[in-house]
PDB file of N, CA and C in Angstrom:
ATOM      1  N   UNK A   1      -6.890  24.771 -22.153  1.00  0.00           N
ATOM      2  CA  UNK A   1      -7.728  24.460 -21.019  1.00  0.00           C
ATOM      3  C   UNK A   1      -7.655  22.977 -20.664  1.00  0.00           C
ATOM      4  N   UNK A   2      -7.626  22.191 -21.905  1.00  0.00           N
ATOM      5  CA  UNK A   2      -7.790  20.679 -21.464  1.00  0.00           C
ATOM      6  C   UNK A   2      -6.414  20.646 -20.595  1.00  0.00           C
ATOM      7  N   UNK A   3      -5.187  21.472 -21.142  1.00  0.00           N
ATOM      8  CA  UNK A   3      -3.948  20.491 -20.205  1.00  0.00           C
ATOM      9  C   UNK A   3      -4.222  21.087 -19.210  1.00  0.00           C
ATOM     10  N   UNK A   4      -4.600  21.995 -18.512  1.00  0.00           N
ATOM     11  CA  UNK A   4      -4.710  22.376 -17.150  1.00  0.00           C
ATOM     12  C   UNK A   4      -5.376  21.410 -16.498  1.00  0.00           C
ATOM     13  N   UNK A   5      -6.219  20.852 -16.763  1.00  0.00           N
ATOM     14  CA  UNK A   5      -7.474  19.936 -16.595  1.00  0.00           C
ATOM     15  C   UNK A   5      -6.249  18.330 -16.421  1.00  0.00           C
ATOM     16  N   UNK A   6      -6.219  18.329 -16.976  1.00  0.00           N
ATOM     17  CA  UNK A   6      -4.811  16.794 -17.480  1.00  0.00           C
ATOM     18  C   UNK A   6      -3.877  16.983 -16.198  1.00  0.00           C
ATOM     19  N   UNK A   7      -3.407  18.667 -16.004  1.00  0.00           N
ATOM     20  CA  UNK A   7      -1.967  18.584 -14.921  1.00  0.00           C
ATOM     21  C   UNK A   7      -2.957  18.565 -13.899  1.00  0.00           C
ATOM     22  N   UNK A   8      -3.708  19.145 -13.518  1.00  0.00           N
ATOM     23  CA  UNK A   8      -4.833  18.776 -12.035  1.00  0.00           C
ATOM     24  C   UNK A   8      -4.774  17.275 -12.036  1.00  0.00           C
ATOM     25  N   UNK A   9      -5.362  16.934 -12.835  1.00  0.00           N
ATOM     26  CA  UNK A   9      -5.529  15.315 -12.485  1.00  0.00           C
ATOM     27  C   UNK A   9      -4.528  14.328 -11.911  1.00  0.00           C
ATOM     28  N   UNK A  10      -3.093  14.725 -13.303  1.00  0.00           N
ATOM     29  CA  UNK A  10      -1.985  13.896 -12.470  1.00  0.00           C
ATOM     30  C   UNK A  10      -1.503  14.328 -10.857  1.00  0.00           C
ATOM     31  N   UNK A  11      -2.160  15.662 -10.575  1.00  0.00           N
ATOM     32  CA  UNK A  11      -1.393  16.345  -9.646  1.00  0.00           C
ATOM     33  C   UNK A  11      -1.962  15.414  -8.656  1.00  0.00           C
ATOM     34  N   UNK A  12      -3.458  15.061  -8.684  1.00  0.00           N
ATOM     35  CA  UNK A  12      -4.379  14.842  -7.515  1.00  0.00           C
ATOM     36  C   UNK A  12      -3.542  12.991  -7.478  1.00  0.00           C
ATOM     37  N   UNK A  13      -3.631  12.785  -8.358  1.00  0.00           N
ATOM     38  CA  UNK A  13      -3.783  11.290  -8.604  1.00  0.00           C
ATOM     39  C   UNK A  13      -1.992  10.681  -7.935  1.00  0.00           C
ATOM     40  N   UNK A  14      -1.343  11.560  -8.079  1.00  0.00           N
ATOM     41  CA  UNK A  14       0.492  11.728  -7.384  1.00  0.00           C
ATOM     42  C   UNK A  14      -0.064  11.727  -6.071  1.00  0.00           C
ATOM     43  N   UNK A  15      -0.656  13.128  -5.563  1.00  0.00           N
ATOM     44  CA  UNK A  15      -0.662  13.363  -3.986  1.00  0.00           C
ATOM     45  C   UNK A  15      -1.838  12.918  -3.027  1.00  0.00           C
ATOM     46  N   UNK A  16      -2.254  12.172  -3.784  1.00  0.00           N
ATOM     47  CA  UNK A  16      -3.599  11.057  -3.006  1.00  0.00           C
ATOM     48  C   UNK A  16      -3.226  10.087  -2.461  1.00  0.00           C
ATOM     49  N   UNK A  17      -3.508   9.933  -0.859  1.00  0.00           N
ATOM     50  CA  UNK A  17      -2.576   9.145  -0.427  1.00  0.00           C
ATOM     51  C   UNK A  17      -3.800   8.179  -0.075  1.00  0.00           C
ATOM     52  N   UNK A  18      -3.691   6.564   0.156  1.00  0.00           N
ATOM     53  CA  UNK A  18      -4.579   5.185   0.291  1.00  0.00           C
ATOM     54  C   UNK A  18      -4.725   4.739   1.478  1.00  0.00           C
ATOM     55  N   UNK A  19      -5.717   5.520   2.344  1.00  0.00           N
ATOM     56  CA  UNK A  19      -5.297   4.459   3.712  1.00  0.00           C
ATOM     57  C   UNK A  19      -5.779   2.780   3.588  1.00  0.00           C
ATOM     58  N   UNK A  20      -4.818   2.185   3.873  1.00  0.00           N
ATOM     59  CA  UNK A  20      -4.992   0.835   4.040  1.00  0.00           C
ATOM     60  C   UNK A  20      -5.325   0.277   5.139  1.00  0.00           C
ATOM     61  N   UNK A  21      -6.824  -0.548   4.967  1.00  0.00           N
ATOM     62  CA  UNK A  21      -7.652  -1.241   6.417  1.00  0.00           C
ATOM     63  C   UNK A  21      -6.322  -1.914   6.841  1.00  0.00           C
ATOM     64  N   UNK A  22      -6.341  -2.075   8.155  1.00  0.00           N
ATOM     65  CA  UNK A  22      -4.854  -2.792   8.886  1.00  0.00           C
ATOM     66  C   UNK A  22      -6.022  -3.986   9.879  1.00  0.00           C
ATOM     67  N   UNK A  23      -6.881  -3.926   9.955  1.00  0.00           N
ATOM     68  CA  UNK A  23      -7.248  -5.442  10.524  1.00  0.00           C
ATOM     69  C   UNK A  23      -7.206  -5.408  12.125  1.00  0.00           C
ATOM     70  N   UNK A  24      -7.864  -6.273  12.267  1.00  0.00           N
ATOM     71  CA  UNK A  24      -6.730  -6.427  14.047  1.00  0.00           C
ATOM     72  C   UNK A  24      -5.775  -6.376  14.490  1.00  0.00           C
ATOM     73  N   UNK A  25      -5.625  -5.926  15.215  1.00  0.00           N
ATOM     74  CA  UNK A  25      -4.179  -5.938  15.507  1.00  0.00           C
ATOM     75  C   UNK A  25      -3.727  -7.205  16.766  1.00  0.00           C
ATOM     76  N   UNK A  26      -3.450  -8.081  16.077  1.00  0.00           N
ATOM     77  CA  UNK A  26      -2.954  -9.542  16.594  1.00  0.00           C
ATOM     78  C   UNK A  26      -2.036 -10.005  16.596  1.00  0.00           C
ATOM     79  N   UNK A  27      -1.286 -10.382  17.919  1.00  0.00           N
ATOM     80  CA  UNK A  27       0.387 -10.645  17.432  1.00  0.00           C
ATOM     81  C   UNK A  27       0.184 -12.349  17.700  1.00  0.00           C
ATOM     82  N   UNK A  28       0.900 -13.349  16.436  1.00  0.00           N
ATOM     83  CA  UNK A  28       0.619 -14.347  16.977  1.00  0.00           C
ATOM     84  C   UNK A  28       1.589 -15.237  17.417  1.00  0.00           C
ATOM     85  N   UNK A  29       1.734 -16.186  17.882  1.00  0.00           N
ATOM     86  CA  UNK A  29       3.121 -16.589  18.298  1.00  0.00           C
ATOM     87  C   UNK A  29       3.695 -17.493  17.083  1.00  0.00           C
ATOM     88  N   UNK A  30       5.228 -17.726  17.544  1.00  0.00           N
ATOM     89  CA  UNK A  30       5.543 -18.558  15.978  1.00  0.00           C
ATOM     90  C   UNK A  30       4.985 -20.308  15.784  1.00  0.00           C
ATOM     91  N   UNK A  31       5.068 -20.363  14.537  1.00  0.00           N
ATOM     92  CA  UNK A  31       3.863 -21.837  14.291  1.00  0.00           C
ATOM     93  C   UNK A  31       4.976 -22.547  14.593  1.00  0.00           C
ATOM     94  N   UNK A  32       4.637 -23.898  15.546  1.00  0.00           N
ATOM     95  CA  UNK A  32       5.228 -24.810  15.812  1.00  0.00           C
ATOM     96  C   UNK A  32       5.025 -24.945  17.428  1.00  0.00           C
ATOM     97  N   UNK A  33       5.311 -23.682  17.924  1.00  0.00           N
ATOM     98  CA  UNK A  33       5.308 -23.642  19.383  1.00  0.00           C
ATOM     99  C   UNK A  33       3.853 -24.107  20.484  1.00  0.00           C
ATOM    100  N   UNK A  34       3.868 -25.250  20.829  1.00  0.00           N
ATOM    101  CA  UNK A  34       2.987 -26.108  22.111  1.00  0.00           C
ATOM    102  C   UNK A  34       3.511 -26.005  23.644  1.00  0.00           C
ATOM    103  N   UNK A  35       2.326 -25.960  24.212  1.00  0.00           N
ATOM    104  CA  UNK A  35       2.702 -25.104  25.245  1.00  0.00           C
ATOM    105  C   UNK A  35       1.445 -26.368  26.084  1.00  0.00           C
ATOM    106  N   UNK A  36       1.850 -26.918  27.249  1.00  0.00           N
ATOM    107  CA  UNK A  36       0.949 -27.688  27.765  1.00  0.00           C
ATOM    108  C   UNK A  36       0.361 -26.739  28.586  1.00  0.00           C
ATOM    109  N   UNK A  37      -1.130 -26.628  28.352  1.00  0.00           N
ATOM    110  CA  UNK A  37      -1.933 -25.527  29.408  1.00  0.00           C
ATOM    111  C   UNK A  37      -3.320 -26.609  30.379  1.00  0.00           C
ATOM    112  N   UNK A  38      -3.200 -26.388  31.512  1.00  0.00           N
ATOM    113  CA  UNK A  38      -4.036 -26.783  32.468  1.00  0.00           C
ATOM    114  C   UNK A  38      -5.465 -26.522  32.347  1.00  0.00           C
ATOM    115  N   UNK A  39      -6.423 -27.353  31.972  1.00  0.00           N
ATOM    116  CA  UNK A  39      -7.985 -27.021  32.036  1.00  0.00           C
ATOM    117  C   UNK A  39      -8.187 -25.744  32.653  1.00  0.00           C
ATOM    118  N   UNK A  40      -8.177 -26.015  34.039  1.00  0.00           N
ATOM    119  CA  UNK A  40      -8.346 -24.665  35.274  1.00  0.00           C
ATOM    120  C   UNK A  40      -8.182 -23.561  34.404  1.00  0.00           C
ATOM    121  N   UNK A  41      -6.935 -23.610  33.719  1.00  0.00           N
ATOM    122  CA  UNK A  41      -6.577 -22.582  33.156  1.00  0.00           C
ATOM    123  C   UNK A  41      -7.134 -21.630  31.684  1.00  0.00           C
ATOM    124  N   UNK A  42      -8.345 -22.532  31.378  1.00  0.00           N
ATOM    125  CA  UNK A  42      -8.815 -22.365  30.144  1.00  0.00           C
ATOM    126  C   UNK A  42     -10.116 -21.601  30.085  1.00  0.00           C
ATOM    127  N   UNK A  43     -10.528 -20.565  29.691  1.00  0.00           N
ATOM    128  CA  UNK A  43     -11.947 -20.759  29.365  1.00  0.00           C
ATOM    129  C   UNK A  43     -12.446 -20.408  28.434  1.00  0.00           C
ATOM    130  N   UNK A  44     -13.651 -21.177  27.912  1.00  0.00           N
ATOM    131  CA  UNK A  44     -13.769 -21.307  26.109  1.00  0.00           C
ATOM    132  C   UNK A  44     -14.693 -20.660  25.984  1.00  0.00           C
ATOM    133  N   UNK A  45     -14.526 -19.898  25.191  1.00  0.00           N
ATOM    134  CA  UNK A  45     -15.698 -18.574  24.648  1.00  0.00           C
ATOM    135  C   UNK A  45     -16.274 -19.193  23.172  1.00  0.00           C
ATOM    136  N   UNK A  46     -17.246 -19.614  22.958  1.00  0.00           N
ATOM    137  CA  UNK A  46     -17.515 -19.956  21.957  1.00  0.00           C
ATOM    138  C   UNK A  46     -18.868 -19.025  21.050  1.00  0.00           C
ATOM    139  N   UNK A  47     -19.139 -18.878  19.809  1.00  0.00           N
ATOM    140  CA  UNK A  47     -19.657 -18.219  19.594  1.00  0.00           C
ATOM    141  C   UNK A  47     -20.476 -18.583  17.947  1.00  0.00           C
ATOM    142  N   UNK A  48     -21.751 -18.827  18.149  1.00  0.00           N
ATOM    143  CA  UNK A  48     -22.064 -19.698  16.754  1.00  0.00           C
ATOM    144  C   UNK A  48     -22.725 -18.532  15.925  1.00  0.00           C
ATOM    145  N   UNK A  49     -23.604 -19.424  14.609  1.00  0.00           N
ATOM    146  CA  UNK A  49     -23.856 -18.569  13.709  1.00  0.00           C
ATOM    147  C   UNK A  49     -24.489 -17.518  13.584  1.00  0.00           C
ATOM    148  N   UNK A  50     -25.172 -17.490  14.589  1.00  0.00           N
ATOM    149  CA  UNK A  50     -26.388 -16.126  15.006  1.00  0.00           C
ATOM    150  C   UNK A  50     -26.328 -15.756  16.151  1.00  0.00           C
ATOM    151  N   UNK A  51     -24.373 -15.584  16.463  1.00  0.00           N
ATOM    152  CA  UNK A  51     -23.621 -14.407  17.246  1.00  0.00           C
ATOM    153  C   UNK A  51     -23.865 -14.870  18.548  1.00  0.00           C
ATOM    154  N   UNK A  52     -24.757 -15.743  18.992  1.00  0.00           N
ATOM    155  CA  UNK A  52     -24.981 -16.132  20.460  1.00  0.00           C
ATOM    156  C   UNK A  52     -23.544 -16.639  20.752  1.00  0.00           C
ATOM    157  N   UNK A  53     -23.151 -16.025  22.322  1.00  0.00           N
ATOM    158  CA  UNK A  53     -21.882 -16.667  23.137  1.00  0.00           C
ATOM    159  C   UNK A  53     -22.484 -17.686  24.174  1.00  0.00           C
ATOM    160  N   UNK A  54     -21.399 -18.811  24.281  1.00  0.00           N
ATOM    161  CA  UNK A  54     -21.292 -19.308  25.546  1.00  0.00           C
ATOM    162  C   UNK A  54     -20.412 -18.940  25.868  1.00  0.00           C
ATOM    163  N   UNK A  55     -19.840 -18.554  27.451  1.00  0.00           N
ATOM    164  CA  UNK A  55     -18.524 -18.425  28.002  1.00  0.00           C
ATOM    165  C   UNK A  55     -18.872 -19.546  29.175  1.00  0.00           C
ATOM    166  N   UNK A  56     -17.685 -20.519  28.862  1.00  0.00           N
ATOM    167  CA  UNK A  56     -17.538 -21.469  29.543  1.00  0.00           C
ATOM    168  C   UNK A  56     -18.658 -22.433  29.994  1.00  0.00           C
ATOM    169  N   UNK A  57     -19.270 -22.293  28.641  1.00  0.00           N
ATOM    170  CA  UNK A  57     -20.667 -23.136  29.012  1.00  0.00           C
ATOM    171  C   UNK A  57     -21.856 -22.522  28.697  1.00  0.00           C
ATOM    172  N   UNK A  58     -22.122 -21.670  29.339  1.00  0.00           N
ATOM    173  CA  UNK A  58     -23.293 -21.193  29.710  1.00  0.00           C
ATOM    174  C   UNK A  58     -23.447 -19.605  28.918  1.00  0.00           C
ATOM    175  N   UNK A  59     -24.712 -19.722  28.370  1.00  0.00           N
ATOM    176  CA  UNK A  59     -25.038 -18.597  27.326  1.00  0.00           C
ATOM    177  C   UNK A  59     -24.890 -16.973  28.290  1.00  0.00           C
ATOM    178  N   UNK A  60     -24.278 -16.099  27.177  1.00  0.00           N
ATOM    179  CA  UNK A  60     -24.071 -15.124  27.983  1.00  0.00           C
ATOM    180  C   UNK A  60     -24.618 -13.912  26.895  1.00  0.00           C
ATOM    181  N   UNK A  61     -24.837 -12.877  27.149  1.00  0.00           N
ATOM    182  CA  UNK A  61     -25.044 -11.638  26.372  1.00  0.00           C
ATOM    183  C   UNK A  61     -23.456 -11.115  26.571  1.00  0.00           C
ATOM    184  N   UNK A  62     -23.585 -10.604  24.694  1.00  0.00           N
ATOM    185  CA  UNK A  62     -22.423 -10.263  24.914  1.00  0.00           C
ATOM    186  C   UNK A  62     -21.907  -8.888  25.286  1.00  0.00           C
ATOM    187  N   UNK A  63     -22.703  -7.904  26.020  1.00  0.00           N
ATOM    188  CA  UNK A  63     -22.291  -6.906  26.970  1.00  0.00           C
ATOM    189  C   UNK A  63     -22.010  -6.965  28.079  1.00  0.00           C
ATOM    190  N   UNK A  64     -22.559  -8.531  28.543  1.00  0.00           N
ATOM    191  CA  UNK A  64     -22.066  -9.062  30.430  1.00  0.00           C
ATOM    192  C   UNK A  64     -20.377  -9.679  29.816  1.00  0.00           C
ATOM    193  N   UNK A  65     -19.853 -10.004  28.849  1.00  0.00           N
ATOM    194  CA  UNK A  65     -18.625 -10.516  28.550  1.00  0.00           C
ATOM    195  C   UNK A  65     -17.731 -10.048  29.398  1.00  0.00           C
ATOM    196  N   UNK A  66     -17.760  -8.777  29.599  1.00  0.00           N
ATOM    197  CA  UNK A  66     -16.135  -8.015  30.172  1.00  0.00           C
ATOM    198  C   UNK A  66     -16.421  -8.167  31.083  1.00  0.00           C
ATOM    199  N   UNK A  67     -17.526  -7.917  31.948  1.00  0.00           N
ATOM    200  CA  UNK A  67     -18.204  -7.797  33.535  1.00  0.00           C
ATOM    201  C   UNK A  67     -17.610  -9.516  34.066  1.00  0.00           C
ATOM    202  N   UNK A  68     -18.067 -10.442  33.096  1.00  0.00           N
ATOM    203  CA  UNK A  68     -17.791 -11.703  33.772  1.00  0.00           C
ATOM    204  C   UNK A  68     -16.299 -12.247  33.505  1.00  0.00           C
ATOM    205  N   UNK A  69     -15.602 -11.705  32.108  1.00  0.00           N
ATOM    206  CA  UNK A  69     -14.471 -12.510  32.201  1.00  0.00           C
ATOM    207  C   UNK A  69     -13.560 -11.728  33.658  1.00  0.00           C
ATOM    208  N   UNK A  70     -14.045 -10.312  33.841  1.00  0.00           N
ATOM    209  CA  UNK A  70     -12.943  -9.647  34.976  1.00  0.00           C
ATOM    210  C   UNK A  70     -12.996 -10.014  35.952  1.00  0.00           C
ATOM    211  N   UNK A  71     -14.218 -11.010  36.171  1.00  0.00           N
ATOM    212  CA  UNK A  71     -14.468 -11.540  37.725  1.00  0.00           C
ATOM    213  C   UNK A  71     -13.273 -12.885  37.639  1.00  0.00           C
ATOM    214  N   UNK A  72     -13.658 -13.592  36.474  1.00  0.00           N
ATOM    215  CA  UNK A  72     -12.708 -14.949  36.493  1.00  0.00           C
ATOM    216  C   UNK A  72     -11.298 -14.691  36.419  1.00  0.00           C
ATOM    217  N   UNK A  73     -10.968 -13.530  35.783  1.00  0.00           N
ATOM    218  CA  UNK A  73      -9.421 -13.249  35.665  1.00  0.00           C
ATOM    219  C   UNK A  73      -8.769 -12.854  37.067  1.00  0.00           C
ATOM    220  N   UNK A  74     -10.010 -12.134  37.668  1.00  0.00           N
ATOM    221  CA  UNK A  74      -9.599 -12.067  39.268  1.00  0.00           C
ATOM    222  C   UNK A  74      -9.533 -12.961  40.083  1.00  0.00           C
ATOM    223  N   UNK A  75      -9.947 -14.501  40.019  1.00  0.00           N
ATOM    224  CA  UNK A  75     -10.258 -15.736  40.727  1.00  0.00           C
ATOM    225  C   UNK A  75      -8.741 -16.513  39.921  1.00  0.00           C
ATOM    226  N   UNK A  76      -8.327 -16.234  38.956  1.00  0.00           N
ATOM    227  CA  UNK A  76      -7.031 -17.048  38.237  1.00  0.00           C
ATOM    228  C   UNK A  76      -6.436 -15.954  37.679  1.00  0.00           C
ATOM    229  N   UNK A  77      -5.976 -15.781  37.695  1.00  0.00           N
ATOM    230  CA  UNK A  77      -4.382 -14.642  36.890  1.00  0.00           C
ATOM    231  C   UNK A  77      -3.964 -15.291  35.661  1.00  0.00           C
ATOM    232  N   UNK A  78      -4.279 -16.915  35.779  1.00  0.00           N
ATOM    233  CA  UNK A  78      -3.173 -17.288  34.899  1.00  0.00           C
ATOM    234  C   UNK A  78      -4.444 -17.809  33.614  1.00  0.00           C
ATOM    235  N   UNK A  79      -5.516 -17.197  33.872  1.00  0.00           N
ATOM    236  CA  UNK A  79      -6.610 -17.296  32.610  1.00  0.00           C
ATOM    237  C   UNK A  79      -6.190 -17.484  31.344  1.00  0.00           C
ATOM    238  N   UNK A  80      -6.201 -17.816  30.493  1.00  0.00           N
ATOM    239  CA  UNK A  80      -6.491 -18.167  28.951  1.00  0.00           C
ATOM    240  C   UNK A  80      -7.858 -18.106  28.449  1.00  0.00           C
ATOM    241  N   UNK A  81      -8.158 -16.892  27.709  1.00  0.00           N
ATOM    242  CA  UNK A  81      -9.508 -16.913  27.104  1.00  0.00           C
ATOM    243  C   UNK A  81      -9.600 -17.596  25.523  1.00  0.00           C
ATOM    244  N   UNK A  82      -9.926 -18.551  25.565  1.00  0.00           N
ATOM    245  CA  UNK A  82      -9.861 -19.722  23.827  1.00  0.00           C
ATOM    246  C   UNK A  82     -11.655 -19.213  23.453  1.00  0.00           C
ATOM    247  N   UNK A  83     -11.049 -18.572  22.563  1.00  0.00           N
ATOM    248  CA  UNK A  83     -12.090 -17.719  21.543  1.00  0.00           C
ATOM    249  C   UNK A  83     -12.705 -18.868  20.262  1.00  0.00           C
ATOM    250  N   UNK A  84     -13.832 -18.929  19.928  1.00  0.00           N
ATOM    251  CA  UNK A  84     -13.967 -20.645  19.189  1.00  0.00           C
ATOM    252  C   UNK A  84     -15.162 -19.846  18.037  1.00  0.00           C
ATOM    253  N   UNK A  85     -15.095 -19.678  17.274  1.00  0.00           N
ATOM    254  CA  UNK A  85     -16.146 -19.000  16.330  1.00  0.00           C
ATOM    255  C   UNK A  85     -16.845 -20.050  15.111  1.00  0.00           C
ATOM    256  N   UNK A  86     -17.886 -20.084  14.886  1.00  0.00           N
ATOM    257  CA  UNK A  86     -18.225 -21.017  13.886  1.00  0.00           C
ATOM    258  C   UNK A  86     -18.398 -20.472  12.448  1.00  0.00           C
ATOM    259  N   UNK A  87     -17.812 -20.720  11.210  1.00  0.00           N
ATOM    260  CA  UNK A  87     -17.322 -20.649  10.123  1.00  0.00           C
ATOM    261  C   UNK A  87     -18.161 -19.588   9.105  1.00  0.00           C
ATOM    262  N   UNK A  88     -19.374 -19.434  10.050  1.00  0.00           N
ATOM    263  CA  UNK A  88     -20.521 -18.712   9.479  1.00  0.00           C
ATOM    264  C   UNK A  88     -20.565 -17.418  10.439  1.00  0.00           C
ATOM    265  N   UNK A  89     -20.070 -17.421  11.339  1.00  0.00           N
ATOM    266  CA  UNK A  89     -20.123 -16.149  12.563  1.00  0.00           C
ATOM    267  C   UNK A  89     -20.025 -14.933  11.846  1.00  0.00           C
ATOM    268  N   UNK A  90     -20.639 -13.783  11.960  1.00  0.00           N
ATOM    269  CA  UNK A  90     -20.516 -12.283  11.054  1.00  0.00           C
ATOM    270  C   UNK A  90     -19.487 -11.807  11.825  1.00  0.00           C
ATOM    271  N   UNK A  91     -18.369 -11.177  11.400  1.00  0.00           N
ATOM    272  CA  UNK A  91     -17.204 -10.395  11.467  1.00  0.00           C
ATOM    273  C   UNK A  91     -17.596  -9.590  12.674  1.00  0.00           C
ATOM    274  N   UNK A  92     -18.697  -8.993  12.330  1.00  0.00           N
ATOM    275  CA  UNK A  92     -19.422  -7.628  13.578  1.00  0.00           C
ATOM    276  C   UNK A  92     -19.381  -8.484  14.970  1.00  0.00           C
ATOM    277  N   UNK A  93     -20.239  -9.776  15.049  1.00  0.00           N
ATOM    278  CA  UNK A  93     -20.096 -10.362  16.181  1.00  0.00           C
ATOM    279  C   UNK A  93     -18.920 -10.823  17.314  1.00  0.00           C
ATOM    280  N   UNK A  94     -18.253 -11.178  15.590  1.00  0.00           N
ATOM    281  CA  UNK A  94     -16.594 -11.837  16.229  1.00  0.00           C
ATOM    282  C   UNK A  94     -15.508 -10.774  16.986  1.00  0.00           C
ATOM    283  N   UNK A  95     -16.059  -9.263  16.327  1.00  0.00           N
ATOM    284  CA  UNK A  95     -15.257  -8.395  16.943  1.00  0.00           C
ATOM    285  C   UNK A  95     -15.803  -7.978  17.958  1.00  0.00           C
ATOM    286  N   UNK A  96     -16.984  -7.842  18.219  1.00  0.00           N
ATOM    287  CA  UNK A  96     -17.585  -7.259  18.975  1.00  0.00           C
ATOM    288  C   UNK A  96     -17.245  -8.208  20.678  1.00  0.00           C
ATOM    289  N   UNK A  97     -16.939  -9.251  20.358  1.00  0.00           N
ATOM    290  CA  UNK A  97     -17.090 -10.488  21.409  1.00  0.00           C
ATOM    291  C   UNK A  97     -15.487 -10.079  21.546  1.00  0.00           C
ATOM    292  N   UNK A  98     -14.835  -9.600  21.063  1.00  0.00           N
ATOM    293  CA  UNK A  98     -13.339  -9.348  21.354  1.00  0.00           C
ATOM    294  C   UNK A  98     -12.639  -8.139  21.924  1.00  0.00           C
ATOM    295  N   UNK A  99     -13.630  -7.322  21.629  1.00  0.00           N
ATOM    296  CA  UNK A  99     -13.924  -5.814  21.738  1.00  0.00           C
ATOM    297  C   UNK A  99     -14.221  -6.105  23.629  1.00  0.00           C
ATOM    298  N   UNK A 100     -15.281  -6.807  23.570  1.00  0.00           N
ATOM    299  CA  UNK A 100     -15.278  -6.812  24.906  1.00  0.00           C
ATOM    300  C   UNK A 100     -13.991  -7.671  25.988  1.00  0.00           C
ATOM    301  N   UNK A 101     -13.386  -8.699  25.515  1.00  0.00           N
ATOM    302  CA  UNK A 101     -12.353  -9.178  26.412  1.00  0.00           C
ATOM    303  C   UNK A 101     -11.246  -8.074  26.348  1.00  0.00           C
ATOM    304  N   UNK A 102     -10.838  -7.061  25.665  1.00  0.00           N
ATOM    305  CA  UNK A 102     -10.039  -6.367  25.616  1.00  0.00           C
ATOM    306  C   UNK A 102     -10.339  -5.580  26.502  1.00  0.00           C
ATOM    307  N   UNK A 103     -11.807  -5.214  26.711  1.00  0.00           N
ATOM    308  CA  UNK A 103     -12.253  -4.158  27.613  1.00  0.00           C
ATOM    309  C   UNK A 103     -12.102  -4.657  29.287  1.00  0.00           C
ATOM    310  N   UNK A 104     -12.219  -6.087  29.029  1.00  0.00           N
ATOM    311  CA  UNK A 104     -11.907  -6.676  30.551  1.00  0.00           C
ATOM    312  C   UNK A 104     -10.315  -6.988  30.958  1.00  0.00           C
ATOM    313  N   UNK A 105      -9.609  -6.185  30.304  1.00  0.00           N
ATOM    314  CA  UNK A 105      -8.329  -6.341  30.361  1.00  0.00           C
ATOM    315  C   UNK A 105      -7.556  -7.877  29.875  1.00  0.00           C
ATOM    316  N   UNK A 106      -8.243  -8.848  29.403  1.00  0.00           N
ATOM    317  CA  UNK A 106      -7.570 -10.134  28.858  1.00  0.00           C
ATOM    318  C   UNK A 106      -6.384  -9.866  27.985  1.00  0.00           C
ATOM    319  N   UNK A 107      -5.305 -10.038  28.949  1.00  0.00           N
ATOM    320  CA  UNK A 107      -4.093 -10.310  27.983  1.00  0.00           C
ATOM    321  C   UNK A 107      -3.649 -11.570  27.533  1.00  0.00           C
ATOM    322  N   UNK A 108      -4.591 -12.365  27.824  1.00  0.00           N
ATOM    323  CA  UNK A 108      -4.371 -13.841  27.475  1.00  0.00           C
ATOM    324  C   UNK A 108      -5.495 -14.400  26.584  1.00  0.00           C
ATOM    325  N   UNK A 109      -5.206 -13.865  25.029  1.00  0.00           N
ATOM    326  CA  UNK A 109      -6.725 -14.341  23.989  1.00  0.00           C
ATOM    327  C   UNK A 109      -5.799 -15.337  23.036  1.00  0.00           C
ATOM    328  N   UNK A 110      -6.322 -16.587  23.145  1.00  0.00           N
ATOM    329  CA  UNK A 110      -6.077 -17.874  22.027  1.00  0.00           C
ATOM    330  C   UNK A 110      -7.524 -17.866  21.348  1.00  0.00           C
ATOM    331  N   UNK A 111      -6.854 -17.688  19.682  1.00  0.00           N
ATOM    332  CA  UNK A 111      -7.875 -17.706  18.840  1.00  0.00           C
ATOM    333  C   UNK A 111      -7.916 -19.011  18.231  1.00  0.00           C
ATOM    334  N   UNK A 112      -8.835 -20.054  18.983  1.00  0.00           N
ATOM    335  CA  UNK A 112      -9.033 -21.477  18.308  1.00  0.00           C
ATOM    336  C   UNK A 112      -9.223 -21.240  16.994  1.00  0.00           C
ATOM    337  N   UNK A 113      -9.052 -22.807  16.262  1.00  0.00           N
ATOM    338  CA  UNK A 113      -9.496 -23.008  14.925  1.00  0.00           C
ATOM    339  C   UNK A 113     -10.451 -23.788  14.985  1.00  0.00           C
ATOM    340  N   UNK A 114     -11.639 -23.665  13.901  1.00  0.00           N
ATOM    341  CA  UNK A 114     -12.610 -23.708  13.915  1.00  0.00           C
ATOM    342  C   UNK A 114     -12.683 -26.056  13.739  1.00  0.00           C
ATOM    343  N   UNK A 115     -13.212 -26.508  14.159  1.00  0.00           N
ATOM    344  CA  UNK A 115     -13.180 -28.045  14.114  1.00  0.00           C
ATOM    345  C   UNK A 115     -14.453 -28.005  12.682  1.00  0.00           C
ATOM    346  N   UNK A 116     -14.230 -29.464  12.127  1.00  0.00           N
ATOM    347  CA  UNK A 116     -15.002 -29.532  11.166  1.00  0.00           C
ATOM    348  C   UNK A 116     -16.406 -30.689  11.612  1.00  0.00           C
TER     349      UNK A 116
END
């Protein structure tokens, strides 16, 4: 009885397969590459420790995010959304604030690094 018990186990423990968390899916460009970009062309989404956004200044909720970046992407085409998170920001927020530019169609997301 025990080896039946023993071959189940290896059997399960062979055909158990691991899904692995895969993260965002972010393609980034190669390190080295500077690219001179025009103010006009920028707008900075910033986002501090207790998840509050500014977009481009001015405090926003982050369910108006997609509503407002689709208006600006329609006023410039050539938008750059610079995403700026502070070192303490919860994961939930940071995605959630990304979740929404994706939803406003932003194909243009620069993920700043955080300044000290």
């Amino acid at each position: 009885m025990a080896d039946i018990a023993f071959l189940l186990l290896i059997f399960f423990l062979v055909t158990t397969t691991i899904d692995m968390d895969k993260g965002l899916g972010i393609v980034l460009p190669p390190e080295g590459d500077t690219i001179e970009i025009r103010k006009k062309n920028i707008l900075n989404c910033l986002i501090n420790s207790q998840g509050k956004v500014l977009l481009g200044g001015d405090p926003v909720e982050t369910k108006n995010i997609n509503r407002l970046v689709k208006q600006k992407i329609q006023e410039n085409e050539n938008l750059i959304i610079s995403v700026k998170s502070h070192e303490k920001t919860r994961y939930k927020d940071y995605v959630a604030v990304i979740d929404q530019l994706k939803r406003a169609n932003a194909k243009r997301i620069s993920i700043a690094e955080t300044g000290d």
